[in-house]
Protein backbone atom coordinates (compact mmCIF):
# COMPACT_ATOMS: atom_id res chain seq x y z
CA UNK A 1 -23.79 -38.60 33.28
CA UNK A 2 -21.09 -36.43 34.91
CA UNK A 3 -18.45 -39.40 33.01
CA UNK A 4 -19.64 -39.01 29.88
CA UNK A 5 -19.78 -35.30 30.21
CA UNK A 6 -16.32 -35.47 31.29
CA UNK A 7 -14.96 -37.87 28.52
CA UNK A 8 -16.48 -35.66 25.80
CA UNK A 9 -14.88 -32.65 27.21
CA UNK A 10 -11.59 -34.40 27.46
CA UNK A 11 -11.96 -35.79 23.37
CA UNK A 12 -12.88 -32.33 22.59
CA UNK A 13 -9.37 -31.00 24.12
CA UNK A 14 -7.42 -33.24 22.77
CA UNK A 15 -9.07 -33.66 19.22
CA UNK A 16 -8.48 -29.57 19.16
CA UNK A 17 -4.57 -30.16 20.77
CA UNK A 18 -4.33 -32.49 17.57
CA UNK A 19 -4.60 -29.83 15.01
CA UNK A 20 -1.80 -27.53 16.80
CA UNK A 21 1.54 -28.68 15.50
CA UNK A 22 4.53 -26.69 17.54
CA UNK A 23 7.30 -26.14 15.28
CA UNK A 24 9.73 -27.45 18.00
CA UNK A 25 8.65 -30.60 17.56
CA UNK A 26 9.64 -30.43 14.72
CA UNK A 27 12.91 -29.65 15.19
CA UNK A 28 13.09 -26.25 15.35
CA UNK A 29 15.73 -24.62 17.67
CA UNK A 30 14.47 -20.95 17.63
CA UNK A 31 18.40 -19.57 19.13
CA UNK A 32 18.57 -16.99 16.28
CA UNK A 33 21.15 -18.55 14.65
CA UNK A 34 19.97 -22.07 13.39
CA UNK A 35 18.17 -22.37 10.12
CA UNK A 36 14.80 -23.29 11.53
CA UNK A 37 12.74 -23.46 7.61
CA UNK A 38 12.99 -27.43 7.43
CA UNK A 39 11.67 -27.91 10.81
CA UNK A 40 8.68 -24.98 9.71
CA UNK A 41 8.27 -26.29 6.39
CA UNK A 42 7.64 -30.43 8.17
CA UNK A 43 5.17 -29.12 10.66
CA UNK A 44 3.29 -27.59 7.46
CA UNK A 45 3.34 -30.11 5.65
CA UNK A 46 2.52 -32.61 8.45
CA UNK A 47 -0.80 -30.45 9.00
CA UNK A 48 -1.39 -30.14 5.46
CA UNK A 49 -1.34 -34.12 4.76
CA UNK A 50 -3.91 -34.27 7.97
CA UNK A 51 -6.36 -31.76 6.54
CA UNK A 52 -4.73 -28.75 8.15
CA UNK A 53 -4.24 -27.34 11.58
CA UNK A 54 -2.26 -24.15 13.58
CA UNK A 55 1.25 -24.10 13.31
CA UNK A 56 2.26 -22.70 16.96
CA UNK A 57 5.85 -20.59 16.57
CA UNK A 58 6.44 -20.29 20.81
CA UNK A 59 8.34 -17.00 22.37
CA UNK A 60 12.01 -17.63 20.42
CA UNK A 61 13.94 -16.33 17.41
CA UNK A 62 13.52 -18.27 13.97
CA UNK A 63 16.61 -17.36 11.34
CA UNK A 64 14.54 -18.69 8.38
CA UNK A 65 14.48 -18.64 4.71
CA UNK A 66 11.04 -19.15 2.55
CA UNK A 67 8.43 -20.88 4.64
CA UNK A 68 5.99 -22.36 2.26
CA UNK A 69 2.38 -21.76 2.97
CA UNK A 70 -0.29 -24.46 2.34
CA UNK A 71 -4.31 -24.78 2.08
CA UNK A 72 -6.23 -24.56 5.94
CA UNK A 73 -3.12 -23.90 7.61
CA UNK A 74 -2.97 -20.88 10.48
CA UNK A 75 0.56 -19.25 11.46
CA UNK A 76 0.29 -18.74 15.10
CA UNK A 77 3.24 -16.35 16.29
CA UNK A 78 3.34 -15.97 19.89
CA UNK A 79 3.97 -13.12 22.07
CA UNK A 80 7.80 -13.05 21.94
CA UNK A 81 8.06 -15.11 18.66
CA UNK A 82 9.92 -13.56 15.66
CA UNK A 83 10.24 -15.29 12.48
CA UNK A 84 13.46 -13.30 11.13
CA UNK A 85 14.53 -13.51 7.86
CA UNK A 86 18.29 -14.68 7.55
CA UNK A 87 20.18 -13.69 5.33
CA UNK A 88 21.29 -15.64 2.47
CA UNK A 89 24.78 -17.56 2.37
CA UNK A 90 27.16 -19.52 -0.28
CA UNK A 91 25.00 -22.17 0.07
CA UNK A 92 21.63 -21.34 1.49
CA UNK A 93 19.15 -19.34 0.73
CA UNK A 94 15.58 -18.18 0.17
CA UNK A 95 13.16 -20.17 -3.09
CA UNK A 96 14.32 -18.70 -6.83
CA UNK A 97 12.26 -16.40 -8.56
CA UNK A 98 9.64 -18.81 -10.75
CA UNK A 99 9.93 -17.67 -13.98
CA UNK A 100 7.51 -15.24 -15.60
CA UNK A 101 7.15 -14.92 -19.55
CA UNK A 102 5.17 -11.26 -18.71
CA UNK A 103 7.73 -9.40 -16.54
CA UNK A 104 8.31 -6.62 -19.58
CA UNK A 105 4.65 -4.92 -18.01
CA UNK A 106 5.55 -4.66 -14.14
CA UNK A 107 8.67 -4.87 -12.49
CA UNK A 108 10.95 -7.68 -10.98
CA UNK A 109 9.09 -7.84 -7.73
CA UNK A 110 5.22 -7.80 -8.67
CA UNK A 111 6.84 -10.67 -11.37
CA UNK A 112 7.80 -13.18 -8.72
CA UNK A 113 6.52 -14.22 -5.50
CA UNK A 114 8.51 -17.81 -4.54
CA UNK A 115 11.75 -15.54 -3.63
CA UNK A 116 9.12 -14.62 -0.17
CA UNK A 117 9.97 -15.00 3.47
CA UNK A 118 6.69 -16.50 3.84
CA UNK A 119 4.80 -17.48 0.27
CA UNK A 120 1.91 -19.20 -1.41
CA UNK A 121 0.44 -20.18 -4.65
CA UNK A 122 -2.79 -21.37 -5.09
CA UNK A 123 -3.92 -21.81 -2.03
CA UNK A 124 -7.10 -21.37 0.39
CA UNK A 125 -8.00 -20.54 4.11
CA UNK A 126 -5.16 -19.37 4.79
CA UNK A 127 -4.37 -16.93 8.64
CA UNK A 128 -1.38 -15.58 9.90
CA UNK A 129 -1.65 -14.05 13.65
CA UNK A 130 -0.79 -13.77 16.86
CA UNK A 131 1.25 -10.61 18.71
CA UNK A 132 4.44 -11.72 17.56
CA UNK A 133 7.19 -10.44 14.84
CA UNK A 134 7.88 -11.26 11.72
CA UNK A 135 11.41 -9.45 11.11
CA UNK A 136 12.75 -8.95 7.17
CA UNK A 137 16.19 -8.94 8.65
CA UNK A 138 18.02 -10.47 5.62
CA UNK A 139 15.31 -9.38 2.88
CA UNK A 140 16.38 -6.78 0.40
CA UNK A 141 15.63 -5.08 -2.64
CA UNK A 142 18.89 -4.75 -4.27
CA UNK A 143 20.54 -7.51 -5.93
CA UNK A 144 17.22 -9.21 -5.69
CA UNK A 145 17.30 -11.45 -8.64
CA UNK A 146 20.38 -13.30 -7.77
CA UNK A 147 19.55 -16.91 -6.81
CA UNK A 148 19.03 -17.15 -3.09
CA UNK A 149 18.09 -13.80 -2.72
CA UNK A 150 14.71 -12.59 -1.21
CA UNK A 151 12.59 -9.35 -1.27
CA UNK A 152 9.42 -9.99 0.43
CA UNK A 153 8.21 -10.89 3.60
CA UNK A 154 5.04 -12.37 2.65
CA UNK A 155 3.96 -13.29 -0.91
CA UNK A 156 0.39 -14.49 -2.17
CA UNK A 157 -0.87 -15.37 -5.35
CA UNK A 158 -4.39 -17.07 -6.57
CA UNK A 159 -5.46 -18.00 -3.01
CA UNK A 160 -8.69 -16.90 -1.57
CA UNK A 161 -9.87 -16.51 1.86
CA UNK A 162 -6.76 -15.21 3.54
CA UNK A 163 -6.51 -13.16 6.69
CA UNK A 164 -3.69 -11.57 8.31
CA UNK A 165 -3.82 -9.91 11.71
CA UNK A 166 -2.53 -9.30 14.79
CA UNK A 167 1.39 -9.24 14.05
CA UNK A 168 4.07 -6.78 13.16
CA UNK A 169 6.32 -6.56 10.50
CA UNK A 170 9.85 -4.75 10.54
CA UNK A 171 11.97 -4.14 7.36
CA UNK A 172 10.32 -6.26 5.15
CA UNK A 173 12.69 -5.95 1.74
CA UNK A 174 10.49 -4.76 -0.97
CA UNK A 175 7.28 -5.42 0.21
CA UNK A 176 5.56 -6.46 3.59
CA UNK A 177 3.10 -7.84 1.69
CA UNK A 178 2.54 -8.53 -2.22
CA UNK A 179 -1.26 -10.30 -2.51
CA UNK A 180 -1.86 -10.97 -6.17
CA UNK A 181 -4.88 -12.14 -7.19
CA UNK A 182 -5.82 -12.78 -3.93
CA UNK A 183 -9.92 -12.89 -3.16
CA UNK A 184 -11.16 -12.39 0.05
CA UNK A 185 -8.57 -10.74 2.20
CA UNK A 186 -8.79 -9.35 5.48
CA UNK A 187 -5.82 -7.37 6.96
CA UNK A 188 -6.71 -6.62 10.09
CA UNK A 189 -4.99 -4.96 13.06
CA UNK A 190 -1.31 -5.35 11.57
CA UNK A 191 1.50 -3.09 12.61
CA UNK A 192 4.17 -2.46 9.71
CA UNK A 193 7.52 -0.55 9.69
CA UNK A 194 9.19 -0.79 6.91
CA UNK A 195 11.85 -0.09 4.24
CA UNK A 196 9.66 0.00 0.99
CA UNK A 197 6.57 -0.93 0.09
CA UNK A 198 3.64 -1.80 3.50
CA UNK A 199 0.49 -3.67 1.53
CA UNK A 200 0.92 -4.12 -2.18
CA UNK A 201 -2.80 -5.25 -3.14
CA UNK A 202 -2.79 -6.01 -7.00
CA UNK A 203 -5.65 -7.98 -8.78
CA UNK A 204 -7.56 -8.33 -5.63
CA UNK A 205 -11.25 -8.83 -5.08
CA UNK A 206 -12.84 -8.30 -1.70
CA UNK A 207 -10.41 -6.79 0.57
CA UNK A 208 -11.05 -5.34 3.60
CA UNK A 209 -7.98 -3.62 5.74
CA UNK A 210 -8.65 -1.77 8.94
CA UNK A 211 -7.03 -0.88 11.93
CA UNK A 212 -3.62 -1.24 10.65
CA UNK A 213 -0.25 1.25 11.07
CA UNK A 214 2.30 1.26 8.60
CA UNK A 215 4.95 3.31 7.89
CA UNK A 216 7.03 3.40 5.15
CA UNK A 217 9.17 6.64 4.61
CA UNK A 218 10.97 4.98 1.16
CA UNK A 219 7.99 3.96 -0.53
CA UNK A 220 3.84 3.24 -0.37
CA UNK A 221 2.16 2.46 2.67
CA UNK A 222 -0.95 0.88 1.34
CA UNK A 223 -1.09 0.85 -2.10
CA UNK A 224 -3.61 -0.81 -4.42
CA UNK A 225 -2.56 -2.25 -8.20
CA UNK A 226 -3.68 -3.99 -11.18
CA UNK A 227 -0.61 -5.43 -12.87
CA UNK A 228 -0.40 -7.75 -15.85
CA UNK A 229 1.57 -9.95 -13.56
CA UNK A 230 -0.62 -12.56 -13.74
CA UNK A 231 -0.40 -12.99 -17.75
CA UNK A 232 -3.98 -11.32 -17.73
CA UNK A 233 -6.33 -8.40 -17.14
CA UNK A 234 -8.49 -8.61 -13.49
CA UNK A 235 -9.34 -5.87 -11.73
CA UNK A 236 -8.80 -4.56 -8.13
CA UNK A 237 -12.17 -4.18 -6.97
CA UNK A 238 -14.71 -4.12 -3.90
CA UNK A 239 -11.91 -2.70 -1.35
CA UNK A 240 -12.19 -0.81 1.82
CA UNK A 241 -9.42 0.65 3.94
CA UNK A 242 -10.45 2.19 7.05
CA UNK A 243 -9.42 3.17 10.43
CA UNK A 244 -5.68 3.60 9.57
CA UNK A 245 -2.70 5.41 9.80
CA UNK A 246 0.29 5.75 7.44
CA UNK A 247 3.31 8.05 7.56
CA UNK A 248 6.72 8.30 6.54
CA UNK A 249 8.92 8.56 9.94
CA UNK A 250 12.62 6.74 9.84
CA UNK A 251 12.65 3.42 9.61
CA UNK A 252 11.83 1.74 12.63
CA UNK A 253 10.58 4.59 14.91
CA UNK A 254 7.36 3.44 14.52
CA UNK A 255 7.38 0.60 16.31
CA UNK A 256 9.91 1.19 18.69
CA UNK A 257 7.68 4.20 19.03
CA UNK A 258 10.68 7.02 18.76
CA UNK A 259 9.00 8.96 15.75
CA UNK A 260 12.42 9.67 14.65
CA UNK A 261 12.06 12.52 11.33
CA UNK A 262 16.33 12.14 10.56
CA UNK A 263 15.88 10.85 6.82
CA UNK A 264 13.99 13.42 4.62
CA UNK A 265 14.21 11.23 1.51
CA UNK A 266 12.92 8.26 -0.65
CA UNK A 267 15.36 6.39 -2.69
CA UNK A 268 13.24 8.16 -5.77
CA UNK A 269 14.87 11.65 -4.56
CA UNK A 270 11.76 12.79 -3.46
CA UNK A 271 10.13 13.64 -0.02
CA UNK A 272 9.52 10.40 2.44
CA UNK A 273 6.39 8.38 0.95
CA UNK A 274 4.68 6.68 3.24
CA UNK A 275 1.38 7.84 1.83
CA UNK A 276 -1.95 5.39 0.63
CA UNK A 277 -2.51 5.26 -3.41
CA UNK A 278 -4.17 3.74 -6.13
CA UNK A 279 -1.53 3.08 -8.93
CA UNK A 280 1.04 3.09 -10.51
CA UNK A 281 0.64 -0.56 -12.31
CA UNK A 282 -2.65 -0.20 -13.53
CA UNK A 283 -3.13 -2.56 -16.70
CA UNK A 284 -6.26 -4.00 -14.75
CA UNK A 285 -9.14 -1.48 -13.54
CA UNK A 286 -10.05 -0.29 -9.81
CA UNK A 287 -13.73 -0.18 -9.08
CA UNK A 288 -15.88 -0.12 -5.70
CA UNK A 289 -12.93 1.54 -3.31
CA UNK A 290 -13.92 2.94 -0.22
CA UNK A 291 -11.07 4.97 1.85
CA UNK A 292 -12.08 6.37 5.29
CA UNK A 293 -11.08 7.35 8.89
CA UNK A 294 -6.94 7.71 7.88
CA UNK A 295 -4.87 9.61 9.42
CA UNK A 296 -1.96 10.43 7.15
CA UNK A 297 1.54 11.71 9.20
CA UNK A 298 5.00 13.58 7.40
CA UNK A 299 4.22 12.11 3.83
CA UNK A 300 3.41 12.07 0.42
CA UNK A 301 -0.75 12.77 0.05
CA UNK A 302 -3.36 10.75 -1.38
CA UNK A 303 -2.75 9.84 -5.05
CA UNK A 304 -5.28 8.36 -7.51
CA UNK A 305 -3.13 6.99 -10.45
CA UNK A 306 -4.12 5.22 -13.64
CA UNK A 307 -1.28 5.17 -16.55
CA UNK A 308 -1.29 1.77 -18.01
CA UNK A 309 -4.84 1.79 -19.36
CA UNK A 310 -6.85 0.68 -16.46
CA UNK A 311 -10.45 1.89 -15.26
CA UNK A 312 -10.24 4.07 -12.03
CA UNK A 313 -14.26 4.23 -11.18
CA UNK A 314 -16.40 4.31 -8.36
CA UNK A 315 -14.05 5.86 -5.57
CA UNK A 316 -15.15 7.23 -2.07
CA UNK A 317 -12.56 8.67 0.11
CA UNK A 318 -13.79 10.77 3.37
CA UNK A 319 -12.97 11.43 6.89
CA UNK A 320 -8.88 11.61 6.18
CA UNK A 321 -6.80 14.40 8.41
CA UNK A 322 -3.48 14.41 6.76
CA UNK A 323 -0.49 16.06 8.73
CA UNK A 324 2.85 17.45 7.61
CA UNK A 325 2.44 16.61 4.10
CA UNK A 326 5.85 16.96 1.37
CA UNK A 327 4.12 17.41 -1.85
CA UNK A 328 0.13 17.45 -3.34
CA UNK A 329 -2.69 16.99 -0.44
CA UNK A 330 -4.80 15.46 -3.53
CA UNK A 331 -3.00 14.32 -6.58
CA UNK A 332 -5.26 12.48 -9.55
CA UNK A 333 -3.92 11.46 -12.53
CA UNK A 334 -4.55 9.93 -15.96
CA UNK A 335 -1.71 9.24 -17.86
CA UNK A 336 -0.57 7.11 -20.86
CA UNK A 337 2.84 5.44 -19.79
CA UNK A 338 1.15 2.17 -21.13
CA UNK A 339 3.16 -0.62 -19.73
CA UNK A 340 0.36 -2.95 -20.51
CA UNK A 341 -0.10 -5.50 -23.78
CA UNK A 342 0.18 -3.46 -27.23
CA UNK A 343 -3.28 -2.45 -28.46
CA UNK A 344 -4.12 -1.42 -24.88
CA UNK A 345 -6.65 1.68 -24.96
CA UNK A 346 -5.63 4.56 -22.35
CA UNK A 347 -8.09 3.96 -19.16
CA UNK A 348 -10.57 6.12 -17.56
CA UNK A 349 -11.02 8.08 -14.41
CA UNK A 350 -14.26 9.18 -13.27
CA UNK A 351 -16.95 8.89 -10.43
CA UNK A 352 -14.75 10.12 -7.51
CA UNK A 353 -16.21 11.01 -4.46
CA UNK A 354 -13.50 12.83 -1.44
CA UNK A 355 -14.81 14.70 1.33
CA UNK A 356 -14.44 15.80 4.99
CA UNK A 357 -10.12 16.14 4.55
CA UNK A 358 -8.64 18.46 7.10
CA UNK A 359 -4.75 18.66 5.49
CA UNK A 360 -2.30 20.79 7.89
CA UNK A 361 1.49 22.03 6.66
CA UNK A 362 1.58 20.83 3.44
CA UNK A 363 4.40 21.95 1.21
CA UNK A 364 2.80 24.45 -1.51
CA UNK A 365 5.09 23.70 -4.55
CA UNK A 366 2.79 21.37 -6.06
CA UNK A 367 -0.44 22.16 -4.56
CA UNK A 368 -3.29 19.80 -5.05
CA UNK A 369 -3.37 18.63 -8.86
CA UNK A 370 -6.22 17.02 -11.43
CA UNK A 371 -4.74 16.16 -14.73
CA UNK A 372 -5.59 14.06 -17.31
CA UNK A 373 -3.87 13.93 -20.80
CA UNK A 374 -5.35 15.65 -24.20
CA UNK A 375 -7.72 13.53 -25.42
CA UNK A 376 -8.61 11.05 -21.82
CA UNK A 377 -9.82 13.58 -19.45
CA UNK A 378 -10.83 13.31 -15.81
CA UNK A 379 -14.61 13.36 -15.13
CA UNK A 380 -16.99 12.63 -12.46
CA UNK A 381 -15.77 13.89 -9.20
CA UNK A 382 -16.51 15.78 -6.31
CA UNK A 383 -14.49 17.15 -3.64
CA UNK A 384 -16.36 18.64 -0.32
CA UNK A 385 -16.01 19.84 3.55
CA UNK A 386 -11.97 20.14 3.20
CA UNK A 387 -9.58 22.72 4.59
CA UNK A 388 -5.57 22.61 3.19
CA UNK A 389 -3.19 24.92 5.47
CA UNK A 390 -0.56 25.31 3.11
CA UNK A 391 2.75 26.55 3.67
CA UNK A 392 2.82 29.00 0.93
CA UNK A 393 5.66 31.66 -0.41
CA UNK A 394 5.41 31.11 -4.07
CA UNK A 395 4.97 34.05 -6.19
CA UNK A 396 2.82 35.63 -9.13
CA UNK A 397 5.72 34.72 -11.70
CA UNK A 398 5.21 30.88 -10.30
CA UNK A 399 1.74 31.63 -11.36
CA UNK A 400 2.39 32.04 -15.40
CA UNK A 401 4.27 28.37 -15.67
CA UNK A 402 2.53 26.30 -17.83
CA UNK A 403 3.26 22.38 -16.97
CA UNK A 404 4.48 20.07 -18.98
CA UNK A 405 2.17 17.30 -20.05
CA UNK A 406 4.52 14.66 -19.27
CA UNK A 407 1.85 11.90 -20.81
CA UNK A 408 4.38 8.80 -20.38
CA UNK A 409 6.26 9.39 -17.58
CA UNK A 410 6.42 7.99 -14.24
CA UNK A 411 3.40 10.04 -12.17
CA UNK A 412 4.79 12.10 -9.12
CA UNK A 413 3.53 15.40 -8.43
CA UNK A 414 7.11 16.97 -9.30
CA UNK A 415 6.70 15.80 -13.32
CA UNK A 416 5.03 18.85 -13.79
CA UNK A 417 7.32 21.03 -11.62
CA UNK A 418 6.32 24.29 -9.72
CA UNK A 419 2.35 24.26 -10.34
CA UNK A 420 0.53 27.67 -11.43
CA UNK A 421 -2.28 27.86 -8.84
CA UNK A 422 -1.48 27.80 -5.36
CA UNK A 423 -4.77 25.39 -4.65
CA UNK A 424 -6.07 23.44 -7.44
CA UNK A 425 -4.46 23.19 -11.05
CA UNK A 426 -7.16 21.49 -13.05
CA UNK A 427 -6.39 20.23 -16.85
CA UNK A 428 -7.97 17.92 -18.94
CA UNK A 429 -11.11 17.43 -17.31
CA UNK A 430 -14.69 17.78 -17.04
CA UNK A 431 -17.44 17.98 -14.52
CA UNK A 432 -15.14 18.63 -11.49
CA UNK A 433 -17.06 20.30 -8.28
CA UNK A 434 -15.34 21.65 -5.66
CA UNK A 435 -17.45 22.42 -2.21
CA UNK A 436 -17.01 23.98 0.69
CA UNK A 437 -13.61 23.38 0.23
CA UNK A 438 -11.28 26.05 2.35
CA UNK A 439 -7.69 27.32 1.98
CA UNK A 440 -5.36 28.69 4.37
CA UNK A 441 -1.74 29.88 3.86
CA UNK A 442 1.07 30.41 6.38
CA UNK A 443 2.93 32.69 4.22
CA UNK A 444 1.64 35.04 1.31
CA UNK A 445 1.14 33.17 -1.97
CA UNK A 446 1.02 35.13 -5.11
CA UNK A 447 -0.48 32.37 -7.72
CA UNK A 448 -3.89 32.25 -8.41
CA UNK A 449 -6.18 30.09 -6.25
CA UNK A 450 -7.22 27.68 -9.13
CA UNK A 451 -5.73 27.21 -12.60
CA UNK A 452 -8.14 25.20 -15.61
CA UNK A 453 -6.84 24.07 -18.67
CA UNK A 454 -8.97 21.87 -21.33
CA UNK A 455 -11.50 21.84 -18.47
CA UNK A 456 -15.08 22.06 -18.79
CA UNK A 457 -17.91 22.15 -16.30
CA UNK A 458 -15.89 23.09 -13.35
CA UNK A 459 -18.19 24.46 -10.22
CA UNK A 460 -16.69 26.35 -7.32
CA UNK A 461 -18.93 26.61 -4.63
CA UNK A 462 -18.19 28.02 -0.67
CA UNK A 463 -14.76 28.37 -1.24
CA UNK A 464 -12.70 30.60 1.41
CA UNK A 465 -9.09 31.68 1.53
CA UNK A 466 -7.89 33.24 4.73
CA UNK A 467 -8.98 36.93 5.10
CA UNK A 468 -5.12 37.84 5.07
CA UNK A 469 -4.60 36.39 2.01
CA UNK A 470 -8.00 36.84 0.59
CA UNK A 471 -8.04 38.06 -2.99
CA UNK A 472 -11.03 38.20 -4.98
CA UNK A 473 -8.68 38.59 -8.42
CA UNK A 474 -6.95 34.97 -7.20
CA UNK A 475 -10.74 33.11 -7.53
């Protein structure tokens, strides 16, 4: 008996040694110089042919160019592993851009997702873990539609059932990660430092990201998006984020854990980024988003965004503490830029739910901002339990500006300049409550506390202002 039971556990061992395919068996060299892809790409497809299986990247440096993903296959990266993206030469490089007949809706990098690091179409059961790197070294976003030339770290497109945890990314191009169409994906304990874009979720059902850090100081952190990219409508839907923390500190300082604050810009000329939002591609509709337990750290605030004629519905954000924040704590906005299909109706925003938000030195020019646009207004939503310490120092002359509508244009906070009220400017929307919700100011502000325009039903109640700055003329 004790035979047999040995002999099974032995087949056991070995039958699960089987489906682990080491890469340097393959051939690769992982000295940080060869071009280990063909060796990466053979183990794949070795595993693939067999029904799937890990493939194990042990402690070394891989110079690579686009690994391509395939169905039941697992990326293992190893404690001291990187997978570094090299860059391209006269004769190498990463997969061309496939083409894409509906690139005139989003931009050049939601269009495309073979010019990856790490990419795959069509695919299912797919993980990528382990406590290992995966390094954008040679990944860029300029000149990124030469041939050869790539601007993501990892790509994904129509697969379902893909989870990514464990592993850091560092200067990841354009995006860490662009998951389009993706359906169940799980994002789990992921450390990002990047130089755009963190988590670009567009056309995604299912999604669940947690315990992640990412910080991106020149563009979005997380960000969710419903493109056309896919040559169709589908909606981003049945999302939660929760338990993370996004900022905007110099590139790197994250992870090497520095914290560095030496670059105060984006490459849009505004304030670092580095903030979560919902937007700006936004053909598709969002619906059944839940946002909680975030800490947000020297960075743009939280920005609801539908422009291209998508349904924003059905949003619960709570239990956020936001720190050092460069322009609007809370910034929702319906707009009408319409890069979508002609015939495309403006969208919809309504059924918002945000409460419990502590916000601490956030910049005052732009306050916190609801606007829609004459005609599509804003509806549905409730904000409760916050405090905003605002810096402050505007005065009662900022207070008479009257914003421009700015319908088609790019949303940012600063479209609409200096804002009138000093805690919420309100336009072009109805049924808006605002509870409990309590305003402190370092330095004397002379604009009004709110400002409505084309606003109806609009309910104040428990609102506070610091005693020093307290006055009942401002409410």
């Amino acid at each position: 008996m004790k035979q047999l039971i040995l002999f099974l556990l032995c087949l056991s061992t070995w039958t699960a040694q089987a489906k682990i395919y080491n890469v340097k068996d393959y051939g690769a060299k992982a000295d940080g110089t060869t071009i280990d892809t063909p060796a990466i790409n053979r183990a794949i497809e070795e595993a693939a042919s067999q029904g799937g299986g890990t493939i194990y990247f042990p402690a070394g440096e891989y110079a690579c160019y686009s690994i391509r993903l395939a169905s039941h296959i697992h990326l293992y990266i190893e404690q001291g592993a990187q997978i570094v993206g090299a860059f391209p030469s006269a004769t190498e490089g990463y997969d061309l851009a496939e083409p894409n007949e509906h690139t005139q809706f989003q931009d050049f990098r939601h269009s495309h997702w073979k010019n990856s690091l790490i990419w795959g179409i069509g695919l299912e059961d797919i993980t990528i873990s382990g406590p290992g790197l995966i390094y954008g070294k040679g990944l860029t976003r300029e000149e990124s539609r030469l041939p050869g030339v790539g601007n993501k770290a990892i790509s994904l497109k129509l697969c379902k059932n893909v989870t990514l945890k464990d592993f850091s990314l560092l200067h990841c191009g354009h995006f860490g990660l662009l998951a389009t169409g993706v359906d169940n994906l799980s994002i789990l304990n992921v450390k990002v430092d990047t130089n755009r874009d963190g988590f670009d979720i567009d056309c995604c059902k299912n999604v669940r990201i947690s315990h992640c850090t990412v910080n991106a100081p020149w563009d979005d952190a997380i960000v969710l998006k419903a493109s056309y990219g896919l040559g169709y409508f589908k909606d981003t839907e049945n999302v939660t984020i929760s338990d993370c923390f996004v900022s905007g500190y110099d590139r790197g300082s994250v992870l090497d854990c520095t914290w560095q604050r030496d670059e105060p810009q984006a490459p849009d000329h505004g304030f670092v980024t580095g903030r979560i939002k919902l937007g700006t591609e936004s053909s598709g509709d969002f619906k059944n988003i839940a946002i909680t337990n975030c800490i947000f750290e020297r960075c743009r605030g939280l920005a609801l965004e539908t422009v291209d004629g998508g349904k924003l519905e059905d949003i619960v954000i709570s239990n956020i503490t936001m720190r050092d924040i460069v322009n609007a704590p809370v910034f929702l906005r319906l707009g009408a830029r319409m890069r979508s299909p002609q015939g495309t109706p403006v969208g919809t925003m309504k059924r918002i739910l945000i409460s419990h938000v502590n916000v601490f030195n956030a910049d005052s020019r732009y306050s916190s901002i609801i606007s829609g646009i004459p005609g599509a207004l804003i509806e549905d939503v409730t904000l409760s339990d916050i405090h905003i310490y605002h810096q402050g120092g505007y005065t009662e002359a900022d207070g008479l500006l009257t914003p421009p509508e700015q319908e088609k244009v790019y949303p940012e906070p600063w479209m609409f300049g200096t804002i009138p009220a000093k805690g919420f400017y309100i336009r072009h929307a109805r049924n808006i409550t605002l509870d409990n919700v309590n305003f402190h100011y370092e330095k004397a502000d002379g604009r009004p506390l709110f400002v409505t325009e084309d606003a109806n039903d609009i309910r104040y109640r428990n609102i506070t202002v610091d005693r020093k700055e307290f006055n009942a003329a401002n409410l």
